[in-house]
Protein backbone atom coordinates (compact mmCIF):
# COMPACT_ATOMS: atom_id res chain seq x y z
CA UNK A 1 16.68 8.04 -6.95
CA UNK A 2 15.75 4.32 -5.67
CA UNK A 3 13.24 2.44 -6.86
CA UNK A 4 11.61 -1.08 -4.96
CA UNK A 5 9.18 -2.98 -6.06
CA UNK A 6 7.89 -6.29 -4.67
CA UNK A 7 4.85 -8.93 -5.89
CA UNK A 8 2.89 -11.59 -3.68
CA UNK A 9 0.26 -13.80 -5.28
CA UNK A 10 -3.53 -14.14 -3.46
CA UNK A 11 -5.65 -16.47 -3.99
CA UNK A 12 -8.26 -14.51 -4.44
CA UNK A 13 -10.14 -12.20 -7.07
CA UNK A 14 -8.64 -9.06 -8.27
CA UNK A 15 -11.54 -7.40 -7.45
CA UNK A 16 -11.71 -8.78 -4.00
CA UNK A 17 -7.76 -7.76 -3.78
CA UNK A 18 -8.09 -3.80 -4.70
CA UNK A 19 -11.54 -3.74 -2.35
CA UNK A 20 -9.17 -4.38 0.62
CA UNK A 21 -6.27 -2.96 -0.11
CA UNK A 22 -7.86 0.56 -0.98
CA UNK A 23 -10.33 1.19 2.16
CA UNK A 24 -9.13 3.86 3.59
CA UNK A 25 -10.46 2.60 6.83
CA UNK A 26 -8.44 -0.41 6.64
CA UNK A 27 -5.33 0.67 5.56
CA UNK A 28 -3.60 0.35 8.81
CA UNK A 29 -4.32 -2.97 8.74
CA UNK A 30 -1.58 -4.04 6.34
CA UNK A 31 0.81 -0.91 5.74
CA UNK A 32 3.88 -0.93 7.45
CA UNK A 33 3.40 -1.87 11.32
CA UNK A 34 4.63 2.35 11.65
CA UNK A 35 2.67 4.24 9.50
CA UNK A 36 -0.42 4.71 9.81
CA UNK A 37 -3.22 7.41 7.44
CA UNK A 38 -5.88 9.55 8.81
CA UNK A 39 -7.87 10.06 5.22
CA UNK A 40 -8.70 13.74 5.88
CA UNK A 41 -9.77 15.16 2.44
CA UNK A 42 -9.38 12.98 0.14
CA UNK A 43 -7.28 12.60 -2.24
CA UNK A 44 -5.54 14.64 0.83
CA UNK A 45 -3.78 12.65 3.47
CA UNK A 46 -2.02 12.63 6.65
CA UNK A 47 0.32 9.93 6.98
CA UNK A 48 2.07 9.72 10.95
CA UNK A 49 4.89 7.55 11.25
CA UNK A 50 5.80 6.36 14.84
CA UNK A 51 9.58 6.18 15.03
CA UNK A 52 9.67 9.62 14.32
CA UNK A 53 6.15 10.91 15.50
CA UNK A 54 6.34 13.15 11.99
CA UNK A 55 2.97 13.92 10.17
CA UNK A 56 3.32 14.34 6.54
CA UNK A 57 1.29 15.51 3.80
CA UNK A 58 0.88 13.27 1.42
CA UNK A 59 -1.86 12.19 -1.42
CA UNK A 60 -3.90 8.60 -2.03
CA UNK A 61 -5.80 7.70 -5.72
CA UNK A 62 -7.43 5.10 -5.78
CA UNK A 63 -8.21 3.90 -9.76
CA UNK A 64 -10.74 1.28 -9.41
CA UNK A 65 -10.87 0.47 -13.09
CA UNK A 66 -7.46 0.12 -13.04
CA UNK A 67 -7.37 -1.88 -9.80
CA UNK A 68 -4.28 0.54 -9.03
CA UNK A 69 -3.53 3.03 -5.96
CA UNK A 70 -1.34 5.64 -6.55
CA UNK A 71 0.38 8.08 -3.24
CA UNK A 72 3.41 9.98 -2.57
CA UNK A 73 4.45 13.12 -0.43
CA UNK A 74 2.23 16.31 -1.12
CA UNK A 75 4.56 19.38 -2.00
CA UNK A 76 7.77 17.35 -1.12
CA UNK A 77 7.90 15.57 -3.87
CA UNK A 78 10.47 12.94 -1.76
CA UNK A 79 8.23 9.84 -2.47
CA UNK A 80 6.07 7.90 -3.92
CA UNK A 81 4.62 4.54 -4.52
CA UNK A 82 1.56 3.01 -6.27
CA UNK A 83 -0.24 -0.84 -5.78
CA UNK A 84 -1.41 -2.88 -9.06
CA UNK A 85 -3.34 -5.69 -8.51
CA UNK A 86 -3.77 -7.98 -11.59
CA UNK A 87 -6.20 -11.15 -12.32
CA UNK A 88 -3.35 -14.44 -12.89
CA UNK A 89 -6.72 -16.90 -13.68
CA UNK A 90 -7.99 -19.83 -11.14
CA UNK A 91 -9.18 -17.46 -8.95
CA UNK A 92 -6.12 -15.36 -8.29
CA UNK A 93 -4.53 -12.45 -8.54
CA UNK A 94 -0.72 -10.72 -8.12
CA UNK A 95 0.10 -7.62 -6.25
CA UNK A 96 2.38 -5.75 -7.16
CA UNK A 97 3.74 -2.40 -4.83
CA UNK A 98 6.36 -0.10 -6.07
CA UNK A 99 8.38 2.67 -4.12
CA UNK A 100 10.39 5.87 -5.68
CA UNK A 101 12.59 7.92 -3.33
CA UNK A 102 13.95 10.79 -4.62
CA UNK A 103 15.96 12.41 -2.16
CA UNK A 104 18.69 10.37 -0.75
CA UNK A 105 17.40 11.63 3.24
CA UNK A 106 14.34 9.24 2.87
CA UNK A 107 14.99 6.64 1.77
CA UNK A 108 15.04 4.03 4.75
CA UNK A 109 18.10 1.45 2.54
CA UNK A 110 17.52 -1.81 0.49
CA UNK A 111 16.92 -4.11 3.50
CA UNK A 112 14.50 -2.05 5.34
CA UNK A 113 12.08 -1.18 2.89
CA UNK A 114 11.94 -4.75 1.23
CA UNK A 115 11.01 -6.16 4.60
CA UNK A 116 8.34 -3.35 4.89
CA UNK A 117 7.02 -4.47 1.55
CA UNK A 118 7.23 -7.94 2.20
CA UNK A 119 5.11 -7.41 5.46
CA UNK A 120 2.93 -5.40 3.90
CA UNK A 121 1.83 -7.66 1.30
CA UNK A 122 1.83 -10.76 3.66
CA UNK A 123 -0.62 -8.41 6.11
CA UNK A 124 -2.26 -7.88 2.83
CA UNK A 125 -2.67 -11.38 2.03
CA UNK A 126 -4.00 -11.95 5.70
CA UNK A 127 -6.71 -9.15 5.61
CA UNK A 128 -7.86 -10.57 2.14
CA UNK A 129 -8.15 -14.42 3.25
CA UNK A 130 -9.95 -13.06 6.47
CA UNK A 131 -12.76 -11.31 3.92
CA UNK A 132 -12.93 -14.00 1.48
CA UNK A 133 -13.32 -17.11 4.26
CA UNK A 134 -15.81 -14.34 6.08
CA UNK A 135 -17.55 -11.89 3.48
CA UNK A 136 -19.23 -10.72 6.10
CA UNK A 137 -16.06 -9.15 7.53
C-alpha cells in the first residue's frame, strides 16, 4: 500500500473552502487536469480519466459538518482518498488531501501523484480566490 498526502493554506474561510471544493459541478475545475466526474447517482460516480479513456466506478461523500470529502474505487477497492479542510484563524483555512493505493498496478509513483496533488490544491486555491474576490461567481 502507498499512502500521499499533501496540505496548502487559503486564505479564506473553511466554510468557503469545503463549498468549492465539494460541488460536484465544479470538480473538474481543480482535480487533476485528467480526470474528470460525471456525478451520476450520488454517492455513485463515474470518474473518466483521459490518458487511458477508462471509466471507473467509484464513490464521493461529502461530510459537510466535518468539512471532509471522502472517495475511492466502487467494488475495486484499489483507491481511495479523502479532503479535510480545517479553520487555522485570521480568516484561513488548511487543506489537507490524502491518497491510499492498494494495489501496486495503480498507483501512478511518488513524483506523479505529488505533482497531481500539488496542482490540485493550487487549482483549488485559484477557484476559491475567484469566489471569494467575486461571490457572485
Amino acid at each position: 500500500m502507498a499512502e500521499y498526502e499533501r496540505s496548502r493554506t487559503m486564505p479564506a474561510q473553511p466554510e468557503h473552502v469545503f463549498d468549492q471544493a465539494a460541488n460536484v459541478a465544479q470538480l473538474d475545475a481543480w482535480l487533476p487536469e485528467r480526470l474528470h466526474v460525471d456525478a451520476g447517482d450520488p454517492p455513485a460516480v463515474t470518474v473518466h480519466e483521459d490518458g487511458t479513456g477508462q471509466d471507473t466506478p467509484a464513490l464521493l461523500r461529502s461530510q459537510p459538518d466535518q468539512m471532509r470529502l471522502e472517495w475511492g474505487t466502487r467494488g475495486l477497492g484499489s483507491y481511495t482518498g479523502w479532503l479535510q479542510v480545517a479553520g487555522i484563524g485570521s480568516g484561513a483555512s488548511e487543506v489537507t488531501v490524502h491518497l491510499s493505493f492498494f494495489a501496486g498496478g495503480h498507483d501512478p509513483g511518488e513524483q506523479a501523484v505529488y505533482e497531481a496533488l500539488d496542482g490540485s490544491l493550487q487549482r483549488l486555491e485559484e477557484q476559491v480566490r475567484m469566489r471569494v474576490d467575486n461571490p457572485a461567481g
